[in-house]
N, C-alpha and C. Protein backbone atom coordinates (compact mmCIF):
# COMPACT_ATOMS: atom_id res chain seq x y z
N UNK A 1 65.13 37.43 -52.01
CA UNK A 1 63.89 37.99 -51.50
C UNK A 1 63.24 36.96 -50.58
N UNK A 2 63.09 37.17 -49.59
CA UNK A 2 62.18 36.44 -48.22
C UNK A 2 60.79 37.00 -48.39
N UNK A 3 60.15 35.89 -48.65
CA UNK A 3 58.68 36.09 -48.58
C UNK A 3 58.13 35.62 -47.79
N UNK A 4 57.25 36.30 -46.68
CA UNK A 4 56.67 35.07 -45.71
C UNK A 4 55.45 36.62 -45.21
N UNK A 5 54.20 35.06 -45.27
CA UNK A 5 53.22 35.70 -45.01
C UNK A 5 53.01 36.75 -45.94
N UNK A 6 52.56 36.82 -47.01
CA UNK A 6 52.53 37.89 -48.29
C UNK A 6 51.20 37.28 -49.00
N UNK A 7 50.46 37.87 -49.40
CA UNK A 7 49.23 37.37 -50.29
C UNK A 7 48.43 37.85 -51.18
N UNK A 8 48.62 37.20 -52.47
CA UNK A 8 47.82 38.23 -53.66
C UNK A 8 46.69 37.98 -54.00
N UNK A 9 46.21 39.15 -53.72
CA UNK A 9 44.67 38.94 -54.09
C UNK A 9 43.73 39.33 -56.11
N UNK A 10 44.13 39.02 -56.31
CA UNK A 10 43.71 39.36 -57.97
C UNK A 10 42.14 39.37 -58.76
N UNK A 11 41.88 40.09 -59.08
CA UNK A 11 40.70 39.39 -60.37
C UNK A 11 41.12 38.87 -61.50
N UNK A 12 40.65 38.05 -61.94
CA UNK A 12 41.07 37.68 -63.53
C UNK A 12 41.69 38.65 -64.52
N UNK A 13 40.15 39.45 -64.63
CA UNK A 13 40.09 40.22 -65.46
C UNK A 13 41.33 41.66 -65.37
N UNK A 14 42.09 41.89 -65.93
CA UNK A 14 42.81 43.24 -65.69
C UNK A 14 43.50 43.50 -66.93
N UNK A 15 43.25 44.99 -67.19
CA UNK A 15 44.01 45.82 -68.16
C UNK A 15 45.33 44.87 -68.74
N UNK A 16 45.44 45.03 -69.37
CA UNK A 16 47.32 44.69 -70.16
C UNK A 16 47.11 43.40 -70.77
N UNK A 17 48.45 42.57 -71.01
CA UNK A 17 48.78 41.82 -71.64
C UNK A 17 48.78 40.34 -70.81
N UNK A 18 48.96 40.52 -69.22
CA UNK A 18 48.67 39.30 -68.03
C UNK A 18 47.66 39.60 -67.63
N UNK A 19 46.78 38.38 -67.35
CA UNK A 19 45.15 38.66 -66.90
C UNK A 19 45.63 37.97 -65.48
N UNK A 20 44.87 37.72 -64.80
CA UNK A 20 45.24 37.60 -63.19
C UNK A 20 45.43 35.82 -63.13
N UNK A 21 45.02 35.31 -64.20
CA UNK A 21 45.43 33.60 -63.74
C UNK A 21 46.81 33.61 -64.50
N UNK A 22 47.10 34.28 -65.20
CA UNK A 22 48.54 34.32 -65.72
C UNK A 22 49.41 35.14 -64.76
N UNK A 23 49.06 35.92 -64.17
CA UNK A 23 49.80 36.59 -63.10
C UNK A 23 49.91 35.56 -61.74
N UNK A 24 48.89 34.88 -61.54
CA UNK A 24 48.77 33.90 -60.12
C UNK A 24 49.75 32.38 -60.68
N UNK A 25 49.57 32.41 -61.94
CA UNK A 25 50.54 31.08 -62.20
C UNK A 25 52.04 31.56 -62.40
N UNK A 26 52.37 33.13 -62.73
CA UNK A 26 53.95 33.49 -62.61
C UNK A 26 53.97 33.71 -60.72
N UNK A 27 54.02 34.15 -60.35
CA UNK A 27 53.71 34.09 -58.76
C UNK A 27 54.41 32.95 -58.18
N UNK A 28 53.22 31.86 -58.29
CA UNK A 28 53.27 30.26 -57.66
C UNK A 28 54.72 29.85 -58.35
N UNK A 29 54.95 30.42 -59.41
CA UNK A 29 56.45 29.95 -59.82
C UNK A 29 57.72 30.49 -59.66
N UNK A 30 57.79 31.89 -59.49
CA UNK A 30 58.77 32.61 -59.18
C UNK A 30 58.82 32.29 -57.31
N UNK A 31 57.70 32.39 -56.63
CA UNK A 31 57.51 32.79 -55.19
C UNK A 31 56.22 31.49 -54.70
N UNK A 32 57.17 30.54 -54.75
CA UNK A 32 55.57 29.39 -53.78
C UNK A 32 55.17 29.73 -52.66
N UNK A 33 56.20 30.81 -51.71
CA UNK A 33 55.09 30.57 -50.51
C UNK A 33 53.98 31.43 -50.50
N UNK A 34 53.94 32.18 -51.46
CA UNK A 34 52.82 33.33 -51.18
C UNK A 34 51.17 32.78 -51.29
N UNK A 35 50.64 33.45 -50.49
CA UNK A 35 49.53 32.57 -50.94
C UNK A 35 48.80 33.82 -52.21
N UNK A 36 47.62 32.95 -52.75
CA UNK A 36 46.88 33.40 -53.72
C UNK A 36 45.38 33.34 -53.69
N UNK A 37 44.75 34.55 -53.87
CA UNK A 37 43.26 34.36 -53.90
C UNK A 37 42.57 35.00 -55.28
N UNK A 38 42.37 34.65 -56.12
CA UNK A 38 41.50 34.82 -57.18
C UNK A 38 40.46 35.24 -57.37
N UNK A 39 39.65 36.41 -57.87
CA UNK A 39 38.39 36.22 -57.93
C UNK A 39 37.87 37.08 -59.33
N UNK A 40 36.79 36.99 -59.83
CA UNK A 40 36.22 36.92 -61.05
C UNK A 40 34.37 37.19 -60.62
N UNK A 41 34.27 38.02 -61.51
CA UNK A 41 32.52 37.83 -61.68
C UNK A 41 31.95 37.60 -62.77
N UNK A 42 33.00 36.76 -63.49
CA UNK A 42 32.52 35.82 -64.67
C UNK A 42 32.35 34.41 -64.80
N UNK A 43 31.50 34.09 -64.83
CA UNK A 43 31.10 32.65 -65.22
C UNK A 43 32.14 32.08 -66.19
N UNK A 44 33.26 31.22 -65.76
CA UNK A 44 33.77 30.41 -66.43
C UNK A 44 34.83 29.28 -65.76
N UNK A 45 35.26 28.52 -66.73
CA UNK A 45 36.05 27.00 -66.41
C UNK A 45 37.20 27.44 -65.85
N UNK A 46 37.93 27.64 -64.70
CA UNK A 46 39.14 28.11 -64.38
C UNK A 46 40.15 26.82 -63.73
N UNK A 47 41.19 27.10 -64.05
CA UNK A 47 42.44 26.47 -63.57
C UNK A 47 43.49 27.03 -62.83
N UNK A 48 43.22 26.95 -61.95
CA UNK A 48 44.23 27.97 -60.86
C UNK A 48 45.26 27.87 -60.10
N UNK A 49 46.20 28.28 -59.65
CA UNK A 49 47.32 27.35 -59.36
C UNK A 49 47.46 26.84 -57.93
N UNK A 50 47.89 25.30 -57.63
CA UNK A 50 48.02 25.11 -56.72
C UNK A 50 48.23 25.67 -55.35
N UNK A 51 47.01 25.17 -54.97
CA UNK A 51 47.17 26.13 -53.31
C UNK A 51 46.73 27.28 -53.26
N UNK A 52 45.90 27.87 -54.46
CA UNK A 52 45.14 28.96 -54.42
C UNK A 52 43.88 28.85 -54.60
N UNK A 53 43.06 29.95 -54.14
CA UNK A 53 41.56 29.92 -53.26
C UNK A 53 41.16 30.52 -54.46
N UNK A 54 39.57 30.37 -55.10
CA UNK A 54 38.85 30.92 -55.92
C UNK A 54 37.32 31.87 -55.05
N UNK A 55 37.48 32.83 -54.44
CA UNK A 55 35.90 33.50 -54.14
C UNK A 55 35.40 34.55 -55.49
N UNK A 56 34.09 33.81 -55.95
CA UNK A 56 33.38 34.71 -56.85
C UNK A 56 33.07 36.13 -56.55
N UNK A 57 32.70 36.34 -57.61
CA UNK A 57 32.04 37.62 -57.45
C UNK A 57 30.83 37.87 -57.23
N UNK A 58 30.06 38.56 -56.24
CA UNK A 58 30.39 39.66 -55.52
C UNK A 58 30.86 39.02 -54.51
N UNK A 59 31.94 39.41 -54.19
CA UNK A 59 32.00 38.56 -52.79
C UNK A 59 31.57 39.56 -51.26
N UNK A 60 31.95 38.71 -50.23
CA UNK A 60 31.36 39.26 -49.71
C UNK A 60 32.91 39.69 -48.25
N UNK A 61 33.04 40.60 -47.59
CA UNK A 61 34.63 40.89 -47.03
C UNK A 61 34.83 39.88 -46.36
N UNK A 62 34.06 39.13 -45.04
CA UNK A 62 34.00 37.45 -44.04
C UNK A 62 34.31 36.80 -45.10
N UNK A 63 34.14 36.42 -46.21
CA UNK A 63 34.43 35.36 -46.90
C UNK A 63 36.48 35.64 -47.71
N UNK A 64 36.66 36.48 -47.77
CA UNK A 64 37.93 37.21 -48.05
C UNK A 64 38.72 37.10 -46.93
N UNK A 65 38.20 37.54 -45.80
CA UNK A 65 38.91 37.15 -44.30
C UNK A 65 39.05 35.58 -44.01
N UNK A 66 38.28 34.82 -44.31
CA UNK A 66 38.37 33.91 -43.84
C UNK A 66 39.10 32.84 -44.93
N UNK A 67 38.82 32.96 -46.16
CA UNK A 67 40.13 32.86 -47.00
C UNK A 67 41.38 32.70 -46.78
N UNK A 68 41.50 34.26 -45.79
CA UNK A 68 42.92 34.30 -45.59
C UNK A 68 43.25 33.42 -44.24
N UNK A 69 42.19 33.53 -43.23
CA UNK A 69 42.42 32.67 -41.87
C UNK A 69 43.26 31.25 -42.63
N UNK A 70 42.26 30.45 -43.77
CA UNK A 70 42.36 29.31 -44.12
C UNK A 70 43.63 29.32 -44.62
N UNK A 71 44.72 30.12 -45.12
CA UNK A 71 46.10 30.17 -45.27
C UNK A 71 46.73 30.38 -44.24
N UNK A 72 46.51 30.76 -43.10
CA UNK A 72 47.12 30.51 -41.72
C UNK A 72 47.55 29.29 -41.34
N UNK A 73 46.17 28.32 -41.34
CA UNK A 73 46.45 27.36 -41.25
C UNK A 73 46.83 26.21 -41.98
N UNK A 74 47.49 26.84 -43.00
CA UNK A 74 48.39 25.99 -44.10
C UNK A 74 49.67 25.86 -43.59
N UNK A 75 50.06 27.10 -43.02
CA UNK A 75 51.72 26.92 -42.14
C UNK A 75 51.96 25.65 -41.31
């Protein structure tokens, strides 16, 4: 599988048995180049995986865009 230019955007919080920092840390390990953006509208201590962006909640869409600009210029 060729991944290039691909990017997951997650909340923490989600239905099932993987919550979204367990989903962003299988990701970064199966697939490093993808990038990752996280976000949550809960107040708490997070650990996120290398090379991935944290925007709170509420966010706002410019701040999501520009997120992603800022993984452009990671290439």
């Amino acid at each position: 599988m060729v991944v290039e230019d691909e990017t997951l955007f997650t909340d923490i919080d989600m239905p099932g048995s993987m919550d979204g920092l367990k989903l962003a840390a299988a990701v970064r390990d199966r697939w490093p180049p993808v990038h990752i953006i996280i976000t949550t509208g809960k107040v708490r201590s997070l650990e996120i995986p290398a090379n991935a962006l944290f925007i709170p909640k509420p966010y706002v869409g410019k701040n999501v865009v520009a997120a992603m600009r800022t993984f452009e210029n990671m290439n």
